[in-house]
Structure formats: C-alpha cells, structure tokens
PDB file of N, CA and C in Angstrom:
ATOM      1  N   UNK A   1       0.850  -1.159   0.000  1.00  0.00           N
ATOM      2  CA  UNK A   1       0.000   0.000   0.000  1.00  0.00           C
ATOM      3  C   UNK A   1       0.900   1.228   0.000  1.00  0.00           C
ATOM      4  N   UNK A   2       0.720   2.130  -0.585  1.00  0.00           N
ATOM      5  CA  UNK A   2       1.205   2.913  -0.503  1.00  0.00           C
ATOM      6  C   UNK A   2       0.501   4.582  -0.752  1.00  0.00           C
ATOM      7  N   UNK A   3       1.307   5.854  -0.280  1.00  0.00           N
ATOM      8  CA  UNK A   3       0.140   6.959   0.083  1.00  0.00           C
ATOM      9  C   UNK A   3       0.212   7.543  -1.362  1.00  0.00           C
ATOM     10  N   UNK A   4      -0.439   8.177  -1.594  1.00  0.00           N
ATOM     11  CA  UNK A   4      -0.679   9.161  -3.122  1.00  0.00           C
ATOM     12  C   UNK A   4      -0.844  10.365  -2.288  1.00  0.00           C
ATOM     13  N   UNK A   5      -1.361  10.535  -1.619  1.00  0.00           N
ATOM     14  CA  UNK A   5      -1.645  12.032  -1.315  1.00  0.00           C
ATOM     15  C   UNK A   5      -3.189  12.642  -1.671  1.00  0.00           C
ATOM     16  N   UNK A   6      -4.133  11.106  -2.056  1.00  0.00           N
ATOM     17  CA  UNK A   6      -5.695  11.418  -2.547  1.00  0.00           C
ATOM     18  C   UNK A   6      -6.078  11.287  -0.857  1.00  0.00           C
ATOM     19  N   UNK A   7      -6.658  12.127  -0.471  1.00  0.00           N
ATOM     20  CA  UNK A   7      -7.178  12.064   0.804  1.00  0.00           C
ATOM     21  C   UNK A   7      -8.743  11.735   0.518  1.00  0.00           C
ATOM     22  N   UNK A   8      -9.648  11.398  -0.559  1.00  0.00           N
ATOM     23  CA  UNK A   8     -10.526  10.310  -0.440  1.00  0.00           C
ATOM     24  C   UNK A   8     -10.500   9.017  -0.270  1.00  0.00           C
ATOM     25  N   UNK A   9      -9.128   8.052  -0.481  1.00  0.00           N
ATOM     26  CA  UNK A   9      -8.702   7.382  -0.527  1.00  0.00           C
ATOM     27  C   UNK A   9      -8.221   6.408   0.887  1.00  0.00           C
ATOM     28  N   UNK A  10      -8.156   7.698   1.929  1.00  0.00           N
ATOM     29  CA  UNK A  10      -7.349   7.428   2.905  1.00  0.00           C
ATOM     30  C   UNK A  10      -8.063   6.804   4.296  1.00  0.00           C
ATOM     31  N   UNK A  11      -9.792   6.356   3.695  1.00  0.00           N
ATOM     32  CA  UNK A  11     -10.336   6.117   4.924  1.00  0.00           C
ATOM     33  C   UNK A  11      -9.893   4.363   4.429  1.00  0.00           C
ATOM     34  N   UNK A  12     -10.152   4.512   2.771  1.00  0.00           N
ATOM     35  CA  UNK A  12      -9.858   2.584   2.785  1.00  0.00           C
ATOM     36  C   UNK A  12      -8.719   2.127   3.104  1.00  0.00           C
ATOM     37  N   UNK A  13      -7.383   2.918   3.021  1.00  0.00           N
ATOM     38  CA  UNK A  13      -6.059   2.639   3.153  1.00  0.00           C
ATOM     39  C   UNK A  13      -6.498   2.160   4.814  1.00  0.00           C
ATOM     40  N   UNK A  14      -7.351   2.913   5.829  1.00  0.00           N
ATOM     41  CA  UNK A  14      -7.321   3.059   6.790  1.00  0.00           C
ATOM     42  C   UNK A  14      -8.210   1.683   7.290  1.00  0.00           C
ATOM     43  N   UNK A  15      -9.256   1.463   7.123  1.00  0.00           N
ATOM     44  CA  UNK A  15      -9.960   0.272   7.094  1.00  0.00           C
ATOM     45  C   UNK A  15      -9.163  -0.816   6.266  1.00  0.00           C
ATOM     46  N   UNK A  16      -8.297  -1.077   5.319  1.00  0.00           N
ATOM     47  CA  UNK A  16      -7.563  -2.061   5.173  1.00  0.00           C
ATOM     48  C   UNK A  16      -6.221  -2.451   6.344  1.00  0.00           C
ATOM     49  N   UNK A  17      -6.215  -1.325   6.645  1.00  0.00           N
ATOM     50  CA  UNK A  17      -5.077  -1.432   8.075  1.00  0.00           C
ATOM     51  C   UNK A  17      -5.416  -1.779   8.883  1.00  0.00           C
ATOM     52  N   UNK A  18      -6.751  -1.924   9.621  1.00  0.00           N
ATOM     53  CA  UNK A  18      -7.868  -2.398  10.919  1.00  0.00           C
ATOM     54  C   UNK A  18      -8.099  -3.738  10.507  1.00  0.00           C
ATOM     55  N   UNK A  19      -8.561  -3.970   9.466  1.00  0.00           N
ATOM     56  CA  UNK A  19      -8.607  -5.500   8.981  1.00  0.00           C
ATOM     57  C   UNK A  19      -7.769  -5.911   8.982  1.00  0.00           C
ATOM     58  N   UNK A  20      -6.332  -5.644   8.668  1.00  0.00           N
ATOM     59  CA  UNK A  20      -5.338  -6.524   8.395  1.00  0.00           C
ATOM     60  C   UNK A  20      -5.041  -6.519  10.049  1.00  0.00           C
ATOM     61  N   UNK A  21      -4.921  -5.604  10.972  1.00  0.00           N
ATOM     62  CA  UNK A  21      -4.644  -5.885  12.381  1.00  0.00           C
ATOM     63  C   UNK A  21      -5.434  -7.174  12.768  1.00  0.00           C
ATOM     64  N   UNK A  22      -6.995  -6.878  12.592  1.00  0.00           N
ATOM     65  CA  UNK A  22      -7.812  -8.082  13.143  1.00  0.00           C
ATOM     66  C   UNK A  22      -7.590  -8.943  12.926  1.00  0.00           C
ATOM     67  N   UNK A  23      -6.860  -9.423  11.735  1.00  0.00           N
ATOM     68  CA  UNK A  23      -7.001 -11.102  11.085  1.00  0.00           C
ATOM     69  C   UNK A  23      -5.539 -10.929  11.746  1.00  0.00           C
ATOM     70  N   UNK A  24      -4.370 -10.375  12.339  1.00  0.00           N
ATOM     71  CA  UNK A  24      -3.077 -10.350  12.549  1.00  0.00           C
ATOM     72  C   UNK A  24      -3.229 -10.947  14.418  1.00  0.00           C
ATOM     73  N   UNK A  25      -4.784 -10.822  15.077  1.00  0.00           N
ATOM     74  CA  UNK A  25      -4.991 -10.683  16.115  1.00  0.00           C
ATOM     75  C   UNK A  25      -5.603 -12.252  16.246  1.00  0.00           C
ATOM     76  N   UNK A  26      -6.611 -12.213  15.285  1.00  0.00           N
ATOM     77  CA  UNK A  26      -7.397 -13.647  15.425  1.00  0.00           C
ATOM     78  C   UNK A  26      -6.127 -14.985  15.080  1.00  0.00           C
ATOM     79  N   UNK A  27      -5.334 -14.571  13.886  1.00  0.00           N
ATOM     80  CA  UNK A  27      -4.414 -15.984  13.576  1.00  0.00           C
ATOM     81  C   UNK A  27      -3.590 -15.886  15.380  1.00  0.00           C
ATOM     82  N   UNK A  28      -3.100 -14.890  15.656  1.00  0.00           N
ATOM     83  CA  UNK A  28      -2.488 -15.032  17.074  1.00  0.00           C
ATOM     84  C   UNK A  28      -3.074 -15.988  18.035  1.00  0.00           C
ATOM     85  N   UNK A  29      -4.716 -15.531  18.030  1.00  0.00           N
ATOM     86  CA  UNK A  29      -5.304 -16.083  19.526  1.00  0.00           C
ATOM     87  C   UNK A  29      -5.698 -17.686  18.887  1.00  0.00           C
ATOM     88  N   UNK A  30      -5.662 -18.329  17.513  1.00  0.00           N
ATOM     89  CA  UNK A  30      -5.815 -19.395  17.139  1.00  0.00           C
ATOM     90  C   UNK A  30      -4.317 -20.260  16.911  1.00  0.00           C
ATOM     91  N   UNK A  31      -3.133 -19.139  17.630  1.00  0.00           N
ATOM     92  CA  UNK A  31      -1.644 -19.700  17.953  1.00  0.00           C
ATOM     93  C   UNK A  31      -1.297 -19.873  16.307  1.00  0.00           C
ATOM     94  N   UNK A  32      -1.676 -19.274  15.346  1.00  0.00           N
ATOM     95  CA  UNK A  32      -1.266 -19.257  13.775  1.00  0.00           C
ATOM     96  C   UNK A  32      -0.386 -17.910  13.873  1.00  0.00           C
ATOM     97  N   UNK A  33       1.130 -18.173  12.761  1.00  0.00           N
ATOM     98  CA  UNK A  33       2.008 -17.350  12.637  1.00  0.00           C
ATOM     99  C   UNK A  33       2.499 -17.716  11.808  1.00  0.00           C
ATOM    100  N   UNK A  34       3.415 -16.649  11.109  1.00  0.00           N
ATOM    101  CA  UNK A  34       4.041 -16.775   9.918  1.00  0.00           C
ATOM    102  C   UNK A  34       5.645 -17.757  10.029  1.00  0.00           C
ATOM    103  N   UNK A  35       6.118 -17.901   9.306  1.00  0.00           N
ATOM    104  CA  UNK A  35       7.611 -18.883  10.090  1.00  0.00           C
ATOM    105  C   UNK A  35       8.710 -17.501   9.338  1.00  0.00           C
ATOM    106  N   UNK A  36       9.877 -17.769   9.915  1.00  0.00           N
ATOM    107  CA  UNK A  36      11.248 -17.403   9.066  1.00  0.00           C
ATOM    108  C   UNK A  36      11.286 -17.866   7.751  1.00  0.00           C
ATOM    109  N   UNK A  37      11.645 -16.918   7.288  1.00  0.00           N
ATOM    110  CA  UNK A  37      11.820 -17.383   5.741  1.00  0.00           C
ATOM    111  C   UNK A  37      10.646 -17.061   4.594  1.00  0.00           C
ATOM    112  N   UNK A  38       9.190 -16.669   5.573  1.00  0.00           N
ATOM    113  CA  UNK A  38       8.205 -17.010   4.334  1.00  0.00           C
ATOM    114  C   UNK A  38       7.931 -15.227   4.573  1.00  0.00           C
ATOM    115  N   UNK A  39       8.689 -14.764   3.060  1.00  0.00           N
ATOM    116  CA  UNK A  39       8.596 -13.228   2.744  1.00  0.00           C
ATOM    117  C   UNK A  39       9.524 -12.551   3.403  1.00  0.00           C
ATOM    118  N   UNK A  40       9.232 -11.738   4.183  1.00  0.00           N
ATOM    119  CA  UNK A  40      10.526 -10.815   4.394  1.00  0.00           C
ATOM    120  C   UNK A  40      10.605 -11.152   6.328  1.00  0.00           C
ATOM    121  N   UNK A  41      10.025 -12.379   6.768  1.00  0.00           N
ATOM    122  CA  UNK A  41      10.131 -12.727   7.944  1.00  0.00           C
ATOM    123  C   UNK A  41      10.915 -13.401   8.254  1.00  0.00           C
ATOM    124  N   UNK A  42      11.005 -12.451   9.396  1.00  0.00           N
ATOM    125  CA  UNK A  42      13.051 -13.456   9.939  1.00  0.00           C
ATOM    126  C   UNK A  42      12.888 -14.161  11.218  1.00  0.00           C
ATOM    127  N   UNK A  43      13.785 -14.781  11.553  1.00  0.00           N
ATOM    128  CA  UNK A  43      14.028 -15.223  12.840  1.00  0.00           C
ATOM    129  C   UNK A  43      13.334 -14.266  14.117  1.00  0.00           C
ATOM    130  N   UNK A  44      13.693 -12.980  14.011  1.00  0.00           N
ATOM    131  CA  UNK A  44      12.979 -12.379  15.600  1.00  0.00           C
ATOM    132  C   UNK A  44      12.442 -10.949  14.902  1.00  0.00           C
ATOM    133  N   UNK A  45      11.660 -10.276  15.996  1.00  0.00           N
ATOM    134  CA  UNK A  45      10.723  -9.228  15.245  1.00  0.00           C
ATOM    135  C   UNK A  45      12.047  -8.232  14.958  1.00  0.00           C
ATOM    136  N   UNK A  46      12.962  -7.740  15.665  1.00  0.00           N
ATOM    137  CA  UNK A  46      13.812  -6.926  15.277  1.00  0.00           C
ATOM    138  C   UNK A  46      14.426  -6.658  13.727  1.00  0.00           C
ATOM    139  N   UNK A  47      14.570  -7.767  13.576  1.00  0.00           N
ATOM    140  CA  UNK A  47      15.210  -8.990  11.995  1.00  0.00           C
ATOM    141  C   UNK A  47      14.362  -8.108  10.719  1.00  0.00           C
ATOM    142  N   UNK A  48      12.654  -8.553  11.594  1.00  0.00           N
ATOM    143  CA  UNK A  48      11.946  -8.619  10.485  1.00  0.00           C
ATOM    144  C   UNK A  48      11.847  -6.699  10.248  1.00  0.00           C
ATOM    145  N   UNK A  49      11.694  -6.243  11.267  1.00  0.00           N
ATOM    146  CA  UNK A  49      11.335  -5.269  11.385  1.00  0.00           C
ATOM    147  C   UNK A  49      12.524  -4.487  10.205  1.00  0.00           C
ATOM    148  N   UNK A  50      13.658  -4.644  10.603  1.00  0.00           N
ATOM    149  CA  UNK A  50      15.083  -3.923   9.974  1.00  0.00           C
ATOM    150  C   UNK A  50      14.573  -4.531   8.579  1.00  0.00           C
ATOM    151  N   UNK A  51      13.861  -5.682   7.838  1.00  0.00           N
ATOM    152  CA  UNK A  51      13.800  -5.665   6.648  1.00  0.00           C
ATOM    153  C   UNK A  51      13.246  -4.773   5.946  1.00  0.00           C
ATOM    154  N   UNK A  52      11.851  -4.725   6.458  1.00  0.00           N
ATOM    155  CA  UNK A  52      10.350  -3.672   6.735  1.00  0.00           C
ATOM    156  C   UNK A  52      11.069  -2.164   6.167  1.00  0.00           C
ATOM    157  N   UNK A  53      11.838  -1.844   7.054  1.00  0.00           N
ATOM    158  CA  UNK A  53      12.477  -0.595   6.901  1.00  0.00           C
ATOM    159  C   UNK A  53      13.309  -0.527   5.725  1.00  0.00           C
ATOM    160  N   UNK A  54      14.201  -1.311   5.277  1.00  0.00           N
ATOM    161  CA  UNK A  54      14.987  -1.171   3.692  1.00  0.00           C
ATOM    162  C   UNK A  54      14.276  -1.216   2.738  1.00  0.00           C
ATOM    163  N   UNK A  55      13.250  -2.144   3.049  1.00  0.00           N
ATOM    164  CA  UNK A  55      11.929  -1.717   1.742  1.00  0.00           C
ATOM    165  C   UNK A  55      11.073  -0.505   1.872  1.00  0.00           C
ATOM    166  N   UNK A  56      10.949  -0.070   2.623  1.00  0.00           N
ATOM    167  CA  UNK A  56      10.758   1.557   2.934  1.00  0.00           C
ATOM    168  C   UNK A  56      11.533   2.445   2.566  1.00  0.00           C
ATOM    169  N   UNK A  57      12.463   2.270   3.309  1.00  0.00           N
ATOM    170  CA  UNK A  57      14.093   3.135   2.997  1.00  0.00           C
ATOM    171  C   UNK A  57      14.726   3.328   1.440  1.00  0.00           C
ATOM    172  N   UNK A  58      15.118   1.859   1.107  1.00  0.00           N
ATOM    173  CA  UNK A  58      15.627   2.019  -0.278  1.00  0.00           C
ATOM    174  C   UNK A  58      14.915   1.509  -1.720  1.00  0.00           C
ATOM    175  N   UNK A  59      13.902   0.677  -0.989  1.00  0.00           N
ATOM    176  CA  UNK A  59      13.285   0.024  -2.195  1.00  0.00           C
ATOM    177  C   UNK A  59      11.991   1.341  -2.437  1.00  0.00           C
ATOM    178  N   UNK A  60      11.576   2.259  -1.882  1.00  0.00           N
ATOM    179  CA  UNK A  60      10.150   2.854  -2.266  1.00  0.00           C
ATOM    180  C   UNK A  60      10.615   3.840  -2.942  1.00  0.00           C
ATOM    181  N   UNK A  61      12.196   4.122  -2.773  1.00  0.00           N
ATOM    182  CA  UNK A  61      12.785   5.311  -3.871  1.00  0.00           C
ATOM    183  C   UNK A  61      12.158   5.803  -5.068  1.00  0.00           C
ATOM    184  N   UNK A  62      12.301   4.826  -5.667  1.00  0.00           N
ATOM    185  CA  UNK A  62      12.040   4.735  -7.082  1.00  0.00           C
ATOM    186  C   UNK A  62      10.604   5.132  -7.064  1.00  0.00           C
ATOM    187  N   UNK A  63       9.643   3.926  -6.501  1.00  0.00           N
ATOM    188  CA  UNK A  63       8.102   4.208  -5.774  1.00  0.00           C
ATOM    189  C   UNK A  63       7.741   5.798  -5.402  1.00  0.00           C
ATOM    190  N   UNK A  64       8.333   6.579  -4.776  1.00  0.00           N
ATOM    191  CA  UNK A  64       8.009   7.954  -4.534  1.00  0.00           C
ATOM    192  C   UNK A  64       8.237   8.455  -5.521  1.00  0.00           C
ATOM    193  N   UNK A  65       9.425   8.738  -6.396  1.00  0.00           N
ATOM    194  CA  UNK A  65       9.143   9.862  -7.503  1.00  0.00           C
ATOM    195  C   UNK A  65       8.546   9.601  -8.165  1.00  0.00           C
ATOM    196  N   UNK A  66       8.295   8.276  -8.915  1.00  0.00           N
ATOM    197  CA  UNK A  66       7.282   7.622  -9.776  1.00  0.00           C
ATOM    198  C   UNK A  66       5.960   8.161  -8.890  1.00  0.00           C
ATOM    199  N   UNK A  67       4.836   8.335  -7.901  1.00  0.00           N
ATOM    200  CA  UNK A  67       4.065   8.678  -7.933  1.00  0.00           C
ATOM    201  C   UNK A  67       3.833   9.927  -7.796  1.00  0.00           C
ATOM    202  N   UNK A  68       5.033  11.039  -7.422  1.00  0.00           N
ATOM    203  CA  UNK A  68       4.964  12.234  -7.566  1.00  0.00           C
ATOM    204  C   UNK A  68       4.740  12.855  -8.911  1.00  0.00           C
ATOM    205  N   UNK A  69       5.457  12.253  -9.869  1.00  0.00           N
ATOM    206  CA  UNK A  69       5.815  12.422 -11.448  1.00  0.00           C
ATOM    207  C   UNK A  69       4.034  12.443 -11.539  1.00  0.00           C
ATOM    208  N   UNK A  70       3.472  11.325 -11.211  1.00  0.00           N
ATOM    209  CA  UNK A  70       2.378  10.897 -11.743  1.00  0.00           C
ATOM    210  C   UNK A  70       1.266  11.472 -11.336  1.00  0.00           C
ATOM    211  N   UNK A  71       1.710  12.035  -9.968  1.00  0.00           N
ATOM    212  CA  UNK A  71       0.631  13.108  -9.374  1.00  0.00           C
ATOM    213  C   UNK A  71       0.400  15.148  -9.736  1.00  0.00           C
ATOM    214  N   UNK A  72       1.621  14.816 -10.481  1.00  0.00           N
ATOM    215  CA  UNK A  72       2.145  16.381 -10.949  1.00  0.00           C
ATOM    216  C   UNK A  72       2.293  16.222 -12.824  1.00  0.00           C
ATOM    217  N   UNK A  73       1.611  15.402 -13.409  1.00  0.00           N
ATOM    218  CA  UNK A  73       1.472  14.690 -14.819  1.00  0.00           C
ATOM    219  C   UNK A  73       3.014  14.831 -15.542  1.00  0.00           C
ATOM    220  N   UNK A  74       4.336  14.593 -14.732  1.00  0.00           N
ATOM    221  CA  UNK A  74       5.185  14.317 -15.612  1.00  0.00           C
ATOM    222  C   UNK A  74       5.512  12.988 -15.957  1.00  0.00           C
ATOM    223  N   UNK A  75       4.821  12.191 -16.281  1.00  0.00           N
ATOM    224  CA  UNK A  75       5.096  10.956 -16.737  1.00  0.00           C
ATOM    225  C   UNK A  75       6.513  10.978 -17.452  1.00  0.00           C
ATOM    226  N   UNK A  76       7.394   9.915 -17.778  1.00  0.00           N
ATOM    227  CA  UNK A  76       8.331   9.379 -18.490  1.00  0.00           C
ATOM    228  C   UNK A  76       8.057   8.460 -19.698  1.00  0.00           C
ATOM    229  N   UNK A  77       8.441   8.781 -20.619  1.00  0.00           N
ATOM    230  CA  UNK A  77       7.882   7.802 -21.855  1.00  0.00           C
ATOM    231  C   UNK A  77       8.732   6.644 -21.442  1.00  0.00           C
ATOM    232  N   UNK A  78       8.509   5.131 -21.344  1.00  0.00           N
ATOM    233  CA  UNK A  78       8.655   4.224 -21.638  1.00  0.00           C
ATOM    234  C   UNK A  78      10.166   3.804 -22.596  1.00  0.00           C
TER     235      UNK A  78
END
C-alpha cells in the first residue's frame, strides 16, 4: 500500500489497516504465525522489522518519484 496524497482514498487505506490488524490478532489467539523465511520474515521481530524498513528506505525510492511524477502529470515515456 502505498500513500498518493488522494485524501478520499485514505479512509480505505485506513480500514484495510484495521482488517489486516484483526485477522493479525485472530491468527495469534488461534496460535497461527508466519515462520522465518516465508517473505521478508526473519528469525525475531527486530530482523523482520530492519527488513520492513529497507523496503521503505531504499526500495520505495524509485516508488516515490514515480508517484509524484504521476501526481504532478510528468510521466516518463517508456
């Protein structure tokens, strides 16, 4: 998910975030979890967390000007 800056947009971004908590709450209390290894989950939350952040950090780079470009109509031809 990521923000655009459409603030009509931002109640579903927001209700997809509450849902994804709930089902993050129910697999817990039914003792269901993800393992190491499956996606960007590591061994301990710290691990996973420091991944979380480089895909934030360095991977959305590209991701931000690309939707700025796209929000300010300078597209790039192909």
């Amino acid at each position: 998910m990521v923000c655009d800056g459409a603030k009509s947009s931002c109640a579903a971004k927001i209700a997809s975030a509450v849902d994804a908590a709930i089902m993050a709450y129910t697999l817990e209390s039914a003792n269901h979890c993800f393992q190491p290894g499956e996606g960007l989950v590591k061994e301990n939350v710290e691990d996973t967390i420091r991944n979380m952040g480089y895909v934030g950090r360095v991977g959305m780079k590209d991701t931000d000007v690309t939707i700025l470009n796209l929000m300010i109509d300078q597209q790039q031809a192909d």
